[in-house]
Protein backbone atom coordinates (compact mmCIF):
# COMPACT_ATOMS: atom_id res chain seq x y z
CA UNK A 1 13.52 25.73 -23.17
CA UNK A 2 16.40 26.00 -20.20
CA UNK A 3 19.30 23.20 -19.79
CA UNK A 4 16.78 22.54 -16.36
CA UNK A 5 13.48 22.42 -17.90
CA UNK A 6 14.41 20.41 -20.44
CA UNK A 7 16.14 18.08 -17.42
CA UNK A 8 13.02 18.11 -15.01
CA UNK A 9 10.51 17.34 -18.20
CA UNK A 10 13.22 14.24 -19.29
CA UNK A 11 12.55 13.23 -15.21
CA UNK A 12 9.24 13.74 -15.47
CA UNK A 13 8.45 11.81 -18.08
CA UNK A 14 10.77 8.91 -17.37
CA UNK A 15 9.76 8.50 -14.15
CA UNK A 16 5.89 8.29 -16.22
CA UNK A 17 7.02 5.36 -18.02
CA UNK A 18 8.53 3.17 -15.31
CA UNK A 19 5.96 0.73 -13.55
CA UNK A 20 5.35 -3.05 -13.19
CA UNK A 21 4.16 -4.95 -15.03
CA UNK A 22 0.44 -5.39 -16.08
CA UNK A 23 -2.65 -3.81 -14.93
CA UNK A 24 -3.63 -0.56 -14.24
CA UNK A 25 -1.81 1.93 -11.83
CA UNK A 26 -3.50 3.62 -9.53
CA UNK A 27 -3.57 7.80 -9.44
CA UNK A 28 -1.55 7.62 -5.88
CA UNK A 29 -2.66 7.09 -2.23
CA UNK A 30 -5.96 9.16 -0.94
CA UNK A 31 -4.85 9.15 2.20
CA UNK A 32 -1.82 9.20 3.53
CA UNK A 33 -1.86 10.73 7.15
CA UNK A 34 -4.59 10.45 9.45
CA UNK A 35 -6.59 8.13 8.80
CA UNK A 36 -8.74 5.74 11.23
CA UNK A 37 -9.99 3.50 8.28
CA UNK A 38 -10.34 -0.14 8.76
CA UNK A 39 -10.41 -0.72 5.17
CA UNK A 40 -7.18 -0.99 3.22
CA UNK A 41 -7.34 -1.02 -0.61
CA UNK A 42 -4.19 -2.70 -2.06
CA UNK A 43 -3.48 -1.10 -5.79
CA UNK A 44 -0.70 -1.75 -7.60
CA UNK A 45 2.52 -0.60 -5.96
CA UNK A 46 0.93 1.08 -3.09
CA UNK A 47 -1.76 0.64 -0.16
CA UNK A 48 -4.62 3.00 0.25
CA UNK A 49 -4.22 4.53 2.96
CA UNK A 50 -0.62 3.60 3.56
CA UNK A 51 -1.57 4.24 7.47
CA UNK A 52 -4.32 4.19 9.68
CA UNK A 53 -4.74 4.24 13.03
CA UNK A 54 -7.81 1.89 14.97
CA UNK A 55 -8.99 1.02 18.66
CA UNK A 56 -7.61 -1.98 20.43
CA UNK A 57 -10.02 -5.21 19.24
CA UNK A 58 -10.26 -3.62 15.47
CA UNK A 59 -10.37 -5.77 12.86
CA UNK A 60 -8.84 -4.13 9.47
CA UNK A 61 -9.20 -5.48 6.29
CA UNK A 62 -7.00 -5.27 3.13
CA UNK A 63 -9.40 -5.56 -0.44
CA UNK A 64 -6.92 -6.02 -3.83
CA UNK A 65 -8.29 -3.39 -6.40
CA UNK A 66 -9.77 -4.93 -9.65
CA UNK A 67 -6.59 -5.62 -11.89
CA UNK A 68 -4.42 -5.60 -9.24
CA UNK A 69 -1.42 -7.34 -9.43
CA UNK A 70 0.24 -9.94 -7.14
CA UNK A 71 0.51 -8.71 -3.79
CA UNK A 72 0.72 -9.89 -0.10
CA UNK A 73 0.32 -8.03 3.11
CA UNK A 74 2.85 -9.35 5.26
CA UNK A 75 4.16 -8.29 8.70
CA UNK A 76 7.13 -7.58 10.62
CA UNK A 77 6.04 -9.61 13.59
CA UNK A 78 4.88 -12.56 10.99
CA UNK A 79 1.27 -13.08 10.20
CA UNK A 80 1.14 -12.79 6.50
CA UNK A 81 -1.57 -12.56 3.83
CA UNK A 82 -0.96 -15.14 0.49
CA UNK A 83 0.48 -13.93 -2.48
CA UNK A 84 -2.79 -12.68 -4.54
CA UNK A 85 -4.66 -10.94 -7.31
CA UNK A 86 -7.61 -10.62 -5.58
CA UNK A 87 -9.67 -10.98 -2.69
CA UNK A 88 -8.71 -9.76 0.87
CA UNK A 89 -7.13 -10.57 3.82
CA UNK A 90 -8.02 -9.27 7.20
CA UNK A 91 -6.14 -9.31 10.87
CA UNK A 92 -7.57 -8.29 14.19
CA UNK A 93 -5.55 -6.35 16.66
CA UNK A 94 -5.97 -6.97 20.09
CA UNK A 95 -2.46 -5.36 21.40
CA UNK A 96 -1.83 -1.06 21.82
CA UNK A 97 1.46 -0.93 18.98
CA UNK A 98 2.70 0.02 16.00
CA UNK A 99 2.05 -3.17 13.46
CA UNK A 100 4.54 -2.44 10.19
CA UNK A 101 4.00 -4.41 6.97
CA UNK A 102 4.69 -4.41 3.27
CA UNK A 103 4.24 -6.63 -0.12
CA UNK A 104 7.26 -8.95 0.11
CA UNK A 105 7.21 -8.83 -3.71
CA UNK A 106 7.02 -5.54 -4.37
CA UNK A 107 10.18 -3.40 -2.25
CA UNK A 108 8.94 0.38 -1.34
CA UNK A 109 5.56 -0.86 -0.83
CA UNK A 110 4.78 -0.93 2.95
CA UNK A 111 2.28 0.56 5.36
CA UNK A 112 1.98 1.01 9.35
CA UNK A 113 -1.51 0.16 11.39
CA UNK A 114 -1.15 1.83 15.25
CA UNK A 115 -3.26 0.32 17.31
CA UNK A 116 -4.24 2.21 20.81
């Protein structure tokens, strides 16, 4: 093998290996542009889709995947879900806007839900 085959299978693989800890890892988002879903599934490191976009008065709803780890959906302008394993949370938007949030525990992990 090359010097930079050998160096982007030594990436590769490291970046494999890193992770939380416990549970399962999910394969990656499904979604991540486009979508009008009002159902959020929160996997470990990562929310499915990480977007979404929904009429004024929609009520989305975020659903922890089975093994999930501790997570919490909280938001820029403050409502927050509880730290959790399990379960969901779910927040109705009333107001046109851009409504940015993320897992507080886990940095990187963060989503968007525009409202018009």
């Amino acid at each position: 093998m090359r010097t930079g085959s050998c160096m982007l299978l030594a990436a590769l693989l490291a970046a494999a290996g890193c992770g939380g800890s416990g549970g399962s890892y999910g394969s990656g988002p499904t979604n991540t542009g486009g979508s009008t879903s009002t159902q959020i599934a929160v996997k470990n490191n990562l929310f499915d889709p990480s977007s979404t976009t929904v009429p004024v008065g929609s009520t989305v709803t975020w659903t922890w995947a089975a093994g999930s780890v501790l997570h919490n959906v909280t938001f820029s302008d403050g409502p927050k879900s509880a730290d959790q394993s399990s379960g969901t949370y779910a927040r109705t938007f009333n107001t046109a806007g851009t409504y940015s949030y993320n897992c507080t525990i886990h940095p990187g992990m963060n989503g968007s839900v525009k409202v018009q």
